[in-house]
C-alpha atoms as a PDB file:
ATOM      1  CA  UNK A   1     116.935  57.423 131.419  1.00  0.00           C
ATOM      2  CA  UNK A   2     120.012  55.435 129.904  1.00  0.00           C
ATOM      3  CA  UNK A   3     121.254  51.919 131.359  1.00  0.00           C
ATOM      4  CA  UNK A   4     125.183  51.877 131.380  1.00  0.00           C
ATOM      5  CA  UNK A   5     127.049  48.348 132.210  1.00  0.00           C
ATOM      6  CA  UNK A   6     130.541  47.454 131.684  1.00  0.00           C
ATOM      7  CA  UNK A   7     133.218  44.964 132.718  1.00  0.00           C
ATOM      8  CA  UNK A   8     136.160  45.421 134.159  1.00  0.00           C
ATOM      9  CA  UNK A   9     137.482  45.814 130.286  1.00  0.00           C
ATOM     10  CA  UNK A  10     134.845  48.611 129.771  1.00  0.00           C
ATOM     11  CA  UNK A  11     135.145  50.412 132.766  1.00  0.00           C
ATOM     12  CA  UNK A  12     137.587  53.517 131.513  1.00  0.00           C
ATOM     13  CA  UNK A  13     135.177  53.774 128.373  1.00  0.00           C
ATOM     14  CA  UNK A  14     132.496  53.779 130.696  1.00  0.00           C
ATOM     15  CA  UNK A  15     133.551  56.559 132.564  1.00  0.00           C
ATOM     16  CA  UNK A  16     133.934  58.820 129.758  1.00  0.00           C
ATOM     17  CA  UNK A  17     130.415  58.011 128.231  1.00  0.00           C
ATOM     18  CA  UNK A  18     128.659  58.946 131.191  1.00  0.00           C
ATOM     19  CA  UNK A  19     130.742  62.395 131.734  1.00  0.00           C
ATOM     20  CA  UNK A  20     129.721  62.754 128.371  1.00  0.00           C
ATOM     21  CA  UNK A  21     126.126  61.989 128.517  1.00  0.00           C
ATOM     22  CA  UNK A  22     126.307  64.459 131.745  1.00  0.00           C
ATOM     23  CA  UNK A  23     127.643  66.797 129.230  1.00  0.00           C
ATOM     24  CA  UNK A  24     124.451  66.237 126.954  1.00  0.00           C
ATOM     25  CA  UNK A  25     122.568  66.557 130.469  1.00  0.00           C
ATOM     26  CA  UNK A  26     120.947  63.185 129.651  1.00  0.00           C
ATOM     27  CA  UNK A  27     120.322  61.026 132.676  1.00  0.00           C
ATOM     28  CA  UNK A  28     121.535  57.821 133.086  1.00  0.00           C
ATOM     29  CA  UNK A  29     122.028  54.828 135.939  1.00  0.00           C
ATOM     30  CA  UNK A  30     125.419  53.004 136.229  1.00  0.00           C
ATOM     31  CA  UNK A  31     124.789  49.352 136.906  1.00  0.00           C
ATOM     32  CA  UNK A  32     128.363  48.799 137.852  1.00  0.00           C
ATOM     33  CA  UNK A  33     131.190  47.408 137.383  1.00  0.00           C
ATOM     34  CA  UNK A  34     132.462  50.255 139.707  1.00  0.00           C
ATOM     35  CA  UNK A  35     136.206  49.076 139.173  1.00  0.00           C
ATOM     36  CA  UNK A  36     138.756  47.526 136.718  1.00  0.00           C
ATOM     37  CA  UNK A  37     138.591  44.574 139.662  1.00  0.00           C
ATOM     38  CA  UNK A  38     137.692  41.522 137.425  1.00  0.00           C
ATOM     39  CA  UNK A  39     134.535  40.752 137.143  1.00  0.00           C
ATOM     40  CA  UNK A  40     131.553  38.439 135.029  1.00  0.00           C
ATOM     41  CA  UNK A  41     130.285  40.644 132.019  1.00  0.00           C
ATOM     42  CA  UNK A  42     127.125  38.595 131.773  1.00  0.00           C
ATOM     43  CA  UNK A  43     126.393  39.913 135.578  1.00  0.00           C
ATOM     44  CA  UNK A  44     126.528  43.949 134.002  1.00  0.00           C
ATOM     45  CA  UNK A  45     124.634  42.502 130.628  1.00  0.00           C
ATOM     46  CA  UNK A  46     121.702  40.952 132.482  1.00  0.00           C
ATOM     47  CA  UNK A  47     121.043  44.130 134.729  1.00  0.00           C
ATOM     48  CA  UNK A  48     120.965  46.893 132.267  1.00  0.00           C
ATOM     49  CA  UNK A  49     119.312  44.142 129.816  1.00  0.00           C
ATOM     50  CA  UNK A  50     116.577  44.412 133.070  1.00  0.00           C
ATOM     51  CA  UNK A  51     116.815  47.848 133.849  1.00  0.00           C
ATOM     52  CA  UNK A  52     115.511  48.215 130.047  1.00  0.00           C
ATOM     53  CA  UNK A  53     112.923  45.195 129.403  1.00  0.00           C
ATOM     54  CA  UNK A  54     111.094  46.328 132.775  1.00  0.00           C
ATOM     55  CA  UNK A  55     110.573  49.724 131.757  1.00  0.00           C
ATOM     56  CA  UNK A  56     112.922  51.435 134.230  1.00  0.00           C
ATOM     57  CA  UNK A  57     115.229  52.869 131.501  1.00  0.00           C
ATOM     58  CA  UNK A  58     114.565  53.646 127.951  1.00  0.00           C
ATOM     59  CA  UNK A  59     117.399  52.261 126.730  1.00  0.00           C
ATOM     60  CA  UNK A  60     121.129  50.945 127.301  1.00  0.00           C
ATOM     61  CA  UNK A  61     125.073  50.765 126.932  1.00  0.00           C
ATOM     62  CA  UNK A  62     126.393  48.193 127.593  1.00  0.00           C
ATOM     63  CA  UNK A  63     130.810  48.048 126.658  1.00  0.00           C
ATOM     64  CA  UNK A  64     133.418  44.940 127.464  1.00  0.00           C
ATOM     65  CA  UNK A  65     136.582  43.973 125.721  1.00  0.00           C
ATOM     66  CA  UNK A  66     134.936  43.296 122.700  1.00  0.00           C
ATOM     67  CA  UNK A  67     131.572  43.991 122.935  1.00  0.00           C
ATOM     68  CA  UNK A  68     130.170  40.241 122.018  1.00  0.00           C
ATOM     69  CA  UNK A  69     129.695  38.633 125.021  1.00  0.00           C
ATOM     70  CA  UNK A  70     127.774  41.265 127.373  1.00  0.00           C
ATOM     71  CA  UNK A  71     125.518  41.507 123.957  1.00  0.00           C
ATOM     72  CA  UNK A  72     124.998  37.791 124.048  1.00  0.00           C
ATOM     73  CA  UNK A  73     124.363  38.119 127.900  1.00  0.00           C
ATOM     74  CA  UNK A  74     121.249  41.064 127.287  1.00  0.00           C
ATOM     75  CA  UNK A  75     120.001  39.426 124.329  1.00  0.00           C
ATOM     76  CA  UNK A  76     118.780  36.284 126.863  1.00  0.00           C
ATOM     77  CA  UNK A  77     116.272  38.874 128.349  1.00  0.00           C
ATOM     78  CA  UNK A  78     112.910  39.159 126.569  1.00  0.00           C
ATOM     79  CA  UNK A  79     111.792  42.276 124.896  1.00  0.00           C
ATOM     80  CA  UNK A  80     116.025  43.327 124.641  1.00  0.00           C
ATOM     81  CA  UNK A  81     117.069  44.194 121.237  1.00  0.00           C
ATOM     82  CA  UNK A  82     120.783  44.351 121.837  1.00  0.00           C
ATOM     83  CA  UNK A  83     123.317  45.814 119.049  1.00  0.00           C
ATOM     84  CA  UNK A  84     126.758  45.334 118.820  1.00  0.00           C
ATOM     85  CA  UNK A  85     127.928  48.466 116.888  1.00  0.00           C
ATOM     86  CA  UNK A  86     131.509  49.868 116.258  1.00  0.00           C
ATOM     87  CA  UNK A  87     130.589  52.352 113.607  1.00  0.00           C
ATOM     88  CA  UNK A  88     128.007  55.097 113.226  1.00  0.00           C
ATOM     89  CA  UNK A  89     126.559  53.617 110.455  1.00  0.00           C
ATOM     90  CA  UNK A  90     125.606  50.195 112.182  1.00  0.00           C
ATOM     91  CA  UNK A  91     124.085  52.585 115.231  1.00  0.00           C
ATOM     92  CA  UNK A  92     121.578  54.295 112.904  1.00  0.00           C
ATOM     93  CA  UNK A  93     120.295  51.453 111.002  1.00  0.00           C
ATOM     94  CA  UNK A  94     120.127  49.047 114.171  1.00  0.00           C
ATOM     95  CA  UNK A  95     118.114  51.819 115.601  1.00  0.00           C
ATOM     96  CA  UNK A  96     115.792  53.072 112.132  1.00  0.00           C
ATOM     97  CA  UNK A  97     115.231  48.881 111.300  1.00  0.00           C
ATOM     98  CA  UNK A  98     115.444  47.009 114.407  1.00  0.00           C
ATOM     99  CA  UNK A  99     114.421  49.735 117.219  1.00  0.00           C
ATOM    100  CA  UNK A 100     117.464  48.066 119.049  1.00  0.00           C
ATOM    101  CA  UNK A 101     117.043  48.918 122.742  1.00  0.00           C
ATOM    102  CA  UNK A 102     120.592  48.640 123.682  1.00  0.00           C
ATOM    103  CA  UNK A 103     124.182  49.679 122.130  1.00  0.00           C
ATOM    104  CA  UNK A 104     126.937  46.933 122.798  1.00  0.00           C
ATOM    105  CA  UNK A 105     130.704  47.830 122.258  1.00  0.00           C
ATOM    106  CA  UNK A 106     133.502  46.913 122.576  1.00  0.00           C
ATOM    107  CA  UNK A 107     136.506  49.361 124.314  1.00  0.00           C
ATOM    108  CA  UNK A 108     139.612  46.738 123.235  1.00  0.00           C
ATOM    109  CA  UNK A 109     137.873  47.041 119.674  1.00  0.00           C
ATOM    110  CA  UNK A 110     137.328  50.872 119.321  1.00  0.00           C
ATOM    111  CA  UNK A 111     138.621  54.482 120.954  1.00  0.00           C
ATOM    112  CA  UNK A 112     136.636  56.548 122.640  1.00  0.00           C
ATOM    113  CA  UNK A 113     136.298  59.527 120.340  1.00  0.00           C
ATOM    114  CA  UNK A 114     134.464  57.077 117.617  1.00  0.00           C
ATOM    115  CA  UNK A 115     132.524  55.799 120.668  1.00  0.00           C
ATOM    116  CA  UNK A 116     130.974  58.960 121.444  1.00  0.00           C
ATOM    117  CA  UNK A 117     129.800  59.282 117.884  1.00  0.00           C
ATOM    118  CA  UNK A 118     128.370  56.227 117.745  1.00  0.00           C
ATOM    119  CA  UNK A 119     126.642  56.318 121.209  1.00  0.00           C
ATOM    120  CA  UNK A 120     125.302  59.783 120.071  1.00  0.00           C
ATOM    121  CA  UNK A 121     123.979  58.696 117.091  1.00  0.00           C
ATOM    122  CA  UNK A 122     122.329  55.605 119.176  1.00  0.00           C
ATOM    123  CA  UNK A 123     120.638  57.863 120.935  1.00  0.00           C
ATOM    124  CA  UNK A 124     119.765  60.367 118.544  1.00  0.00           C
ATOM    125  CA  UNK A 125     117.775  58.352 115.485  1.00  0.00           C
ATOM    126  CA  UNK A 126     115.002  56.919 115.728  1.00  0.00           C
ATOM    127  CA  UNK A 127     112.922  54.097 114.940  1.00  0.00           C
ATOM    128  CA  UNK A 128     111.533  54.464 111.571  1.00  0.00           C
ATOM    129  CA  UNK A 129     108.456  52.841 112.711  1.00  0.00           C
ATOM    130  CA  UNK A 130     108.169  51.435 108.934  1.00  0.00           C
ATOM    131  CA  UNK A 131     105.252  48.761 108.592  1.00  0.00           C
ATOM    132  CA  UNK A 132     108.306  46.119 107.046  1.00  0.00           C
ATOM    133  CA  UNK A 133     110.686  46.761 109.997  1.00  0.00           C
ATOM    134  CA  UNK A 134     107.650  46.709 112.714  1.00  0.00           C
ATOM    135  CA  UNK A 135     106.664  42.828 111.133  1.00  0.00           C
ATOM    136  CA  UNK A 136     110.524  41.693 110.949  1.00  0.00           C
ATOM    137  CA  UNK A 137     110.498  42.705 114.904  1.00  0.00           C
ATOM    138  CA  UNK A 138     107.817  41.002 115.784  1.00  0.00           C
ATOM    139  CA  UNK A 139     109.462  37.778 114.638  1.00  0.00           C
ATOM    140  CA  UNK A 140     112.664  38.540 116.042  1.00  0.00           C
ATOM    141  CA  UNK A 141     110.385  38.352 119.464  1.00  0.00           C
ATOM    142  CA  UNK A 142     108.394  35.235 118.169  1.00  0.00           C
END
């Protein structure tokens, strides 16, 4: 199960990741914002940044404007490894090195073609589970 959060900023990008997760026929659970009404990003950050730490997804998406503040907002929740990523390159390494938990962008940064490829690759690689990237996560958590 996938966490998905925007903004109000995020919201159209939003939309088309989950039609195209549905595409993939990977689940997911939208924890809002449900319009382009404005809204608090750090609200959206904190409950897929939840939805993840407590088990009840495996991992997130998180988008606003640029991406940087609903990453701050999930990173503030223990156990969330949150990535800010606006190429496919950044996705696989945050995800073979850091086992990031959750993919931050941001939709006034990047379209949404190159936003699909990067969520897919996300979600495709991962963790190398290499003894040098386990230790250097363990002090990220210290």
């Amino acid at each position: 199960m996938i966490a998905i959060g925007c903004d109000q900023a995020g919201y159209e990008l939003k939309q088309k990741i989950m039609k195209h997760l549905e595409e993939r026929k990977l689940e997911y659970k939208d924890y809002g914002t449900y319009s382009t009404d404005p809204c608090d990003y750090p609200e959206f950050g904190h409950k897929v940044a939840h939805a993840v730490a407590d088990g009840e997804c495996e991992r997130g998406i998180l988008i606003c404007g640029t991406g940087i503040g609903i990453s701050i907002s999930a990173n503030k929740v223990k156990g969330i490894r949150a990535a800010l990523c606006h190429d496919c390159f950044s996705a696989e390494a945050t995800r073979l090195h850091n086992d990031a938990n959750i993919l931050a962008m941001g939709a006034r940064v990047i379209g949404e073609g190159h936003a699909i490829k990067i969520v897919d690759t996300f979600l495709d690689t991962p963790f190398s589970n290499e003894e040098r990237h386990i230790r250097r996560i363990g002090q990220i958590e210290e």
